[in-house]
Protein backbone atom coordinates (compact mmCIF):
# COMPACT_ATOMS: atom_id res chain seq x y z
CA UNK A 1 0.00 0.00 0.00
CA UNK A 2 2.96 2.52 0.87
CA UNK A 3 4.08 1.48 -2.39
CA UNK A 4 1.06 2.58 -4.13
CA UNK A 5 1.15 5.93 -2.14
CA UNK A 6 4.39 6.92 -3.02
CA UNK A 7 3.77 6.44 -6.80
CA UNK A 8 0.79 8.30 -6.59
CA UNK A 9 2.38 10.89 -4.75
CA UNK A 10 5.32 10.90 -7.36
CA UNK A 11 3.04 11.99 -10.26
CA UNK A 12 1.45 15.09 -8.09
CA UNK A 13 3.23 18.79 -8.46
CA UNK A 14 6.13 18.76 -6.24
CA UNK A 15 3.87 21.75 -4.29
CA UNK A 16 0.99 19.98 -3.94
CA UNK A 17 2.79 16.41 -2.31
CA UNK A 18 4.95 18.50 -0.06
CA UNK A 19 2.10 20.24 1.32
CA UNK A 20 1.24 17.97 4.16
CA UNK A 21 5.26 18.10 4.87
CA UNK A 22 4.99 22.05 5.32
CA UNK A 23 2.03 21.81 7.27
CA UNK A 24 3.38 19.23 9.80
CA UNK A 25 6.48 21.46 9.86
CA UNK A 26 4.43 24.69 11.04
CA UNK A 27 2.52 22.93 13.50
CA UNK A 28 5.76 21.75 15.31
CA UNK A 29 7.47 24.73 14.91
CA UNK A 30 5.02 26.88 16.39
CA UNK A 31 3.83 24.45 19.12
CA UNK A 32 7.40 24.46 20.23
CA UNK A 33 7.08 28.12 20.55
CA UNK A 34 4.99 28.10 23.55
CA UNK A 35 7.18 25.85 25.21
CA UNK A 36 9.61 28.59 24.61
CA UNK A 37 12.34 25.96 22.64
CA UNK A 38 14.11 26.78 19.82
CA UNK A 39 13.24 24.30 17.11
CA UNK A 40 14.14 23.57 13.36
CA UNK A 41 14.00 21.19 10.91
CA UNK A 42 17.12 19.18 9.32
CA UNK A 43 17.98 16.55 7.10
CA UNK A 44 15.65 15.91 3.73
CA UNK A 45 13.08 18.40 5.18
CA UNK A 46 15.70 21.35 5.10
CA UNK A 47 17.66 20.41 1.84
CA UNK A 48 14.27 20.16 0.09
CA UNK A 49 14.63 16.15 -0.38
CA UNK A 50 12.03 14.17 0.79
CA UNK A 51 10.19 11.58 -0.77
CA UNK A 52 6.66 12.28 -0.43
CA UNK A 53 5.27 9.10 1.55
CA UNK A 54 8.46 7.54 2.43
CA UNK A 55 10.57 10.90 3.58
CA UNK A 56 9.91 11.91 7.76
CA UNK A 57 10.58 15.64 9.53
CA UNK A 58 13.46 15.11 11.34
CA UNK A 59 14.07 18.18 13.80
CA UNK A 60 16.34 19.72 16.66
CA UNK A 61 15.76 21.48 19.47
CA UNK A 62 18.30 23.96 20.92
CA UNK A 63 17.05 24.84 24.90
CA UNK A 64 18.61 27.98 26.06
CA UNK A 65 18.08 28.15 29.59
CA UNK A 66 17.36 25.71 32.16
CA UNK A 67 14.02 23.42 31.59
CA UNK A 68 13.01 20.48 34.41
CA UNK A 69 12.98 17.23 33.15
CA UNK A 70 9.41 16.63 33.89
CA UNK A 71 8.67 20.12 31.09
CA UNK A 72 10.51 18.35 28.26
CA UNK A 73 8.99 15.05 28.93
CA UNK A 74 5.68 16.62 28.71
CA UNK A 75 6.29 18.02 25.31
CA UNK A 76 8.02 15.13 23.81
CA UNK A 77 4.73 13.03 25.08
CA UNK A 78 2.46 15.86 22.94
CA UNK A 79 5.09 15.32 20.63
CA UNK A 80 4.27 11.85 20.77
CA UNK A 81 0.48 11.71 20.21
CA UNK A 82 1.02 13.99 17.24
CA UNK A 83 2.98 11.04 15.63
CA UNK A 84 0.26 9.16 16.41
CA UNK A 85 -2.24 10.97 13.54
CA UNK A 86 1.04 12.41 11.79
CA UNK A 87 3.12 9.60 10.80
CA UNK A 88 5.93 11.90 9.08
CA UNK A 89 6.84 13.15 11.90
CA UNK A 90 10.37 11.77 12.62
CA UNK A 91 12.93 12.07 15.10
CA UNK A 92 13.58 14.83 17.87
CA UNK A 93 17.95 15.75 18.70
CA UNK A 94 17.59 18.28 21.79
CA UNK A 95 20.84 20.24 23.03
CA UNK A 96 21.65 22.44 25.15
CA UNK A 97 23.27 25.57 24.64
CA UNK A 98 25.81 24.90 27.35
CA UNK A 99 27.23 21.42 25.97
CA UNK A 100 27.25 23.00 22.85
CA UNK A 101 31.27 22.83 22.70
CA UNK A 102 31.62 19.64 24.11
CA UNK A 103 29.30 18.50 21.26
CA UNK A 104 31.62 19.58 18.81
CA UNK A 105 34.24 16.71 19.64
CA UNK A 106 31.60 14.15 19.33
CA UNK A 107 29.21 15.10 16.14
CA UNK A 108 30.20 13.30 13.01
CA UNK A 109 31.19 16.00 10.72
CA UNK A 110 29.14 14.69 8.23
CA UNK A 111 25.92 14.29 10.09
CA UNK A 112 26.62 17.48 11.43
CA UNK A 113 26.31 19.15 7.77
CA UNK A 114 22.60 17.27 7.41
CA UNK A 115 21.84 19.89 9.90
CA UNK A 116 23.04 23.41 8.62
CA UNK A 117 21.60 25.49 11.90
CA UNK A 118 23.18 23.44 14.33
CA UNK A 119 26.14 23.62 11.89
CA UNK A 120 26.44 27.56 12.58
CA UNK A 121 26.02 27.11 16.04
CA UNK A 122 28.79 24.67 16.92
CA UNK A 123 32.40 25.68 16.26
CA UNK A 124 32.56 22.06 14.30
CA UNK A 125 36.12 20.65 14.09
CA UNK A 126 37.32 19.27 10.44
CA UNK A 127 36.21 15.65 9.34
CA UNK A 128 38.48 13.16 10.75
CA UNK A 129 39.36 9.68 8.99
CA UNK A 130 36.74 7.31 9.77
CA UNK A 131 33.73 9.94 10.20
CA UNK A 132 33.02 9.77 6.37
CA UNK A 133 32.87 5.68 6.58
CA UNK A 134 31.36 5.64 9.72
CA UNK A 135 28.72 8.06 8.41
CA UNK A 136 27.68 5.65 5.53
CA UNK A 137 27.77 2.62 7.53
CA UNK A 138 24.96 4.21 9.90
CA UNK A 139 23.03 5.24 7.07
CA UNK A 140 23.36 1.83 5.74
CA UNK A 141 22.30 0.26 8.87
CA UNK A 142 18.83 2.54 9.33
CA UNK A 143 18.06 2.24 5.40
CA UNK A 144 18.46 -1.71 5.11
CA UNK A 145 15.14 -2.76 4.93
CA UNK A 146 14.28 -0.42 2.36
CA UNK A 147 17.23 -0.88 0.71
CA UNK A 148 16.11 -4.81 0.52
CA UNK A 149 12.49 -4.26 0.44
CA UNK A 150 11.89 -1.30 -2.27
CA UNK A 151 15.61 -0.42 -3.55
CA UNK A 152 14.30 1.16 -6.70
CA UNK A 153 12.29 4.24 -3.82
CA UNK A 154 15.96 4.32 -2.84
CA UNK A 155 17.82 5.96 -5.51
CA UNK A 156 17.43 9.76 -5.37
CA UNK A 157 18.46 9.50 -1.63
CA UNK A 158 21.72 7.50 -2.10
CA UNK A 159 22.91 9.32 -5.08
CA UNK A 160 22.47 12.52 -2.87
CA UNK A 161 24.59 10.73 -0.04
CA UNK A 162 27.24 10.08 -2.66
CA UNK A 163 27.17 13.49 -3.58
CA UNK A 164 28.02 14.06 -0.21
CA UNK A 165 30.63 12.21 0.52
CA UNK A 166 32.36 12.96 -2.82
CA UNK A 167 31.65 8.96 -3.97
CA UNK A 168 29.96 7.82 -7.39
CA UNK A 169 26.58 6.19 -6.85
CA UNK A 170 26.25 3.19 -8.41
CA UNK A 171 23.46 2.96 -11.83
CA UNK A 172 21.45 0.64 -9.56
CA UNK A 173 20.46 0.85 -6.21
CA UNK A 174 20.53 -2.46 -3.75
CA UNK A 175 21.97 -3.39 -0.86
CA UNK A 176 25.16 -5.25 -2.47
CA UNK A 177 26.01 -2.56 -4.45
CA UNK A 178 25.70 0.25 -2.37
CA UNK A 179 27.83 -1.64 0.37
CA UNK A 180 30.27 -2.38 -2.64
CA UNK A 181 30.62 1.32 -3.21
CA UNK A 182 30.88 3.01 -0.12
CA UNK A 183 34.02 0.31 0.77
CA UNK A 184 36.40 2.82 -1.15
CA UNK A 185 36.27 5.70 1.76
CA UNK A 186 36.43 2.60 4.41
CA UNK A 187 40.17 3.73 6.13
CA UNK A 188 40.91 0.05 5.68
CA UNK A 189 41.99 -0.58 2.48
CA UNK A 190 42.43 -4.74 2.28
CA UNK A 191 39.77 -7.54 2.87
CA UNK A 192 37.30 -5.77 0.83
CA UNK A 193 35.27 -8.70 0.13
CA UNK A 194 35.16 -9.90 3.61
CA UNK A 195 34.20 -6.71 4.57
CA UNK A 196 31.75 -7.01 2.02
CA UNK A 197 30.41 -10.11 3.11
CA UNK A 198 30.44 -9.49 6.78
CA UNK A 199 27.79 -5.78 5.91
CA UNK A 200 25.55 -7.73 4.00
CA UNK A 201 24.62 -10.75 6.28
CA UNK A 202 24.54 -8.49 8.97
CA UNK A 203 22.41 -5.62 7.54
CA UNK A 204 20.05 -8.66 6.41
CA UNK A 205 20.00 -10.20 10.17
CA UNK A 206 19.61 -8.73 13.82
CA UNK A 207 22.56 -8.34 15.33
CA UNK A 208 21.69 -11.44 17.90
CA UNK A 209 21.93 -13.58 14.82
CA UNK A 210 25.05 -11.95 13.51
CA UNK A 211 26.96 -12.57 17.13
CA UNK A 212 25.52 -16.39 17.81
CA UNK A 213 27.20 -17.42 13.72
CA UNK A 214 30.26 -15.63 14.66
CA UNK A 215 32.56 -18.62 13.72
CA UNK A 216 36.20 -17.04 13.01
CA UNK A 217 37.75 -14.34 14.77
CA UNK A 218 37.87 -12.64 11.71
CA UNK A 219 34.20 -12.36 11.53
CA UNK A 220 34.22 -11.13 15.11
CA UNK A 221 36.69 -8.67 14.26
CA UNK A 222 34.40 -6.88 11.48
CA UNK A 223 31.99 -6.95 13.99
CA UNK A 224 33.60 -5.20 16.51
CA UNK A 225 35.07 -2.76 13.99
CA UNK A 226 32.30 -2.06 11.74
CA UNK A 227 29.22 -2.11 14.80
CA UNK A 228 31.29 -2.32 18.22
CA UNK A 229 28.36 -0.79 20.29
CA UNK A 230 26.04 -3.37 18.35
CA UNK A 231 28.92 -6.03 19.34
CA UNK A 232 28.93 -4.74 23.17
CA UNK A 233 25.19 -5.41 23.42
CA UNK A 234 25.23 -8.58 21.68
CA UNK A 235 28.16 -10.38 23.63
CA UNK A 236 27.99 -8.60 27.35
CA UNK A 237 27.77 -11.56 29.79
CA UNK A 238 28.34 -14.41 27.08
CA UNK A 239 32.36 -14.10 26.48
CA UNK A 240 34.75 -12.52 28.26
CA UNK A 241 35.46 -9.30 26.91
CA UNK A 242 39.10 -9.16 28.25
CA UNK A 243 40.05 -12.18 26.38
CA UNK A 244 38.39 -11.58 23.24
CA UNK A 245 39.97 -8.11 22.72
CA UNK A 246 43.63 -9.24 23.35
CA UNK A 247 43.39 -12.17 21.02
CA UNK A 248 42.03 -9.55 18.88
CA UNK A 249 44.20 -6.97 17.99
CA UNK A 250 43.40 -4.15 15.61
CA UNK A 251 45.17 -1.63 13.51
CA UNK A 252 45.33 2.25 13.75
CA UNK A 253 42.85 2.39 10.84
CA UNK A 254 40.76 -0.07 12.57
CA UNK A 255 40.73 1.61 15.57
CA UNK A 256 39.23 5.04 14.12
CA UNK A 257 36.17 3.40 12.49
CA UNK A 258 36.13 2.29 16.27
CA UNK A 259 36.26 5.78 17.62
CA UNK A 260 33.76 7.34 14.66
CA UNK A 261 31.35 4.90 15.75
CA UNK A 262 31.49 5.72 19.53
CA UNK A 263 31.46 8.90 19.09
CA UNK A 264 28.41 8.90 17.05
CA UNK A 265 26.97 6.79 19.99
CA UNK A 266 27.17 9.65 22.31
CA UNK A 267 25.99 12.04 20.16
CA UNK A 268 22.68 9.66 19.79
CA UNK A 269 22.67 8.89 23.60
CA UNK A 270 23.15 12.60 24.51
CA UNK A 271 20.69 13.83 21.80
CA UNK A 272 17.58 11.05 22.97
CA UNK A 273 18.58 11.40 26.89
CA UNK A 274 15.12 13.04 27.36
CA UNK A 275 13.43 10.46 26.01
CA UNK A 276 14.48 7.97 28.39
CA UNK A 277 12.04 7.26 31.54
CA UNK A 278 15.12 5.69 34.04
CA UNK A 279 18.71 6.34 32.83
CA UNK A 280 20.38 3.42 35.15
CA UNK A 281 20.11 1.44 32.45
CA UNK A 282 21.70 4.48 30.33
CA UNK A 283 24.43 4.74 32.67
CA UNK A 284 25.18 0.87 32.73
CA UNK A 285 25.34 0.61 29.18
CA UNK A 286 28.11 4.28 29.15
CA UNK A 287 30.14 2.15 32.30
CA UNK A 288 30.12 -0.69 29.37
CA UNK A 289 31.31 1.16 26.70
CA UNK A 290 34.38 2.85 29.04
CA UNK A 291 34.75 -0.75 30.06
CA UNK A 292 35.91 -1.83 26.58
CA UNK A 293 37.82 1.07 25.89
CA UNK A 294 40.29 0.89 28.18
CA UNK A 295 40.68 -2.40 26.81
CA UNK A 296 41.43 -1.65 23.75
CA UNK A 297 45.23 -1.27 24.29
CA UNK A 298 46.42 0.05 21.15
CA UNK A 299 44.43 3.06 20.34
CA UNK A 300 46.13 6.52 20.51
CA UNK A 301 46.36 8.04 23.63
CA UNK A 302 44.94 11.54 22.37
CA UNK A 303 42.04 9.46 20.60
CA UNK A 304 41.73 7.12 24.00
CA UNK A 305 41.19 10.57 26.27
CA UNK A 306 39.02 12.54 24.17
CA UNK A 307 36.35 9.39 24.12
CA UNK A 308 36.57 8.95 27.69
CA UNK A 309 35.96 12.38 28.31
CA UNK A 310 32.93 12.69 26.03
CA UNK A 311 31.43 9.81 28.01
CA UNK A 312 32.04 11.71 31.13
CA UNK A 313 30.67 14.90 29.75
CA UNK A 314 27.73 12.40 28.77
CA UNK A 315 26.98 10.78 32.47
CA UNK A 316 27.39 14.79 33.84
CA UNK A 317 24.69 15.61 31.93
CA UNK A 318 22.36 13.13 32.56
CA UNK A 319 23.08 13.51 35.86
CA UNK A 320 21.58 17.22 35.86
CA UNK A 321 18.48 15.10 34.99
């Protein structure tokens, strides 16, 4: 039936099938105003891409002064039931004007530029290697089902995503082939085809079933370079993480897809804190992740310190809630 929508959709003036999009837009925009938050959109919404009937508002929320806990909950409930009769509604990143710095050493440059506003805002540092790979493997992992399901709705999106990242988009859109050409930027530049291989069974699977038919270190390895937080959830309490990561050891190249990927997990944690009913489980899962960092003996001190502290800048501020 989406299918059928979206084609439909596809044939209307551009004007006329964005029109819901604009309208959903001014009713958050000005219901956030009397919450007195700053709010905006970002990502397709903002660069005029969406896909009528596939596309969602994504938006962010910059809070300027102190708010409780208990006001933003209440909004991102309202927020909630709106979703409920507006399904394009997407997802809500809220900052605060104070971590706004500290933010900078954990945004993925490239995410960051999906979000010009916040862009002006934060004093972003240059891309470093791994944030462009990183990048497309987390835009891989959230667009695999369409990219299985309806790969043909998929095009205009990934060839904009290429564009991006300075990569040629392949002539036809699937889940092989847009794995196969986003390997290039990857800072590792052998084992392509296990690489390969490792992205597409587990884009295709939950990550459960990609830890339980882990059968070679090597397989383990991808996992823990390509998905470590993924790996972290999947194997706490079955293996002994000390072990595993010294018999494992990775390379400097490795180890900064490692770092992209963590810091793009406290950008996400920070960003969805408010959304979260009990953050002990929150702060388990940040002791975790500190946990297997200072196992992992061969990454660069200046790299090792800089995720550590972003994780401590993370538990202070949930703290304040």
């Amino acid at each position: 039936m989406q299918s059928l929508i979206i084609k439909i959709l596809d044939f209307l003036p551009r004007r006329i099938s964005r029109l819901p999009y604009d309208m959903a837009h001014c009713l958050i925009t000005s219901f956030t105003k009397i919450f007195g938050l700053k709010c905006w959109a970002r990502n397709s919404y903002y660069f005029d891409n969406i896909v009528p009937g596939l596309s969602d508002i994504d938006f962010t929320i910059l809070l300027n002064s102190e708010r409780s806990r208990r006001e933003i909950q209440l909004f991102l409930k309202l927020y909630s039931l709106f979703k409920r009769f507006i399904p394009i509604l997407g997802e809500i990143n809220i900052y605060e004007q104070k971590d706004l710095s500290s933010a900078a050493t954990w945004i993925n440059w490239y995410e960051l530029k999906r979000d010009p506003m916040l862009f002006n805002l934060v004093e972003a540092l240059s891309p470093k290697n791994g944030d462009k790979f990183v990048y497309l493997l987390r835009l891989l992992e959230s667009d695999a089902f369409n990219l299985i399901s309806r790969p043909s709705q998929r095009h205009k999106k990934w060839q904009r995503h290429f564009q991006e990242v300075e990569l040629c988009c392949p002539n036809e859109i699937t889940l092989l082939n847009t794995i196969s050409a986003i390997l290039p930027c990857s800072p590792i530049t052998q084992k392509h085809n296990e690489t390969k291989s490792f992205l597409s069974y587990y884009l295709s699977h939950n990550q459960s079933e990609t830890y339980q038919n882990l059968h070679c270190d090597e397989k383990e390895r991808l996992f823990i370079i390509m998905y470590p937080h993924r790996w972290l959830v999947a194997a706490n309490g079955e293996r002994s993480l000390v072990s595993t990561l010294r018999r494992l050891r990775f390379t400097e190249e490795e180890l900064e897809i490692i770092c992209a990927q963590l810091k793009w997990e406290v950008n996400g944690l920070y960003t969805q804190k408010f959304t979260l009913p009990d953050t002990s489980s929150l702060m388990t899962y940040i002791d975790m992740i500190m946990n297997f960092l200072v196992l992992l003996e061969d990454m660069k001190e200046q790299e090792y310190i800089s995720l550590i502290d972003s994780f401590k800048a993370l538990k202070k501020s949930l703290a304040r809630y």
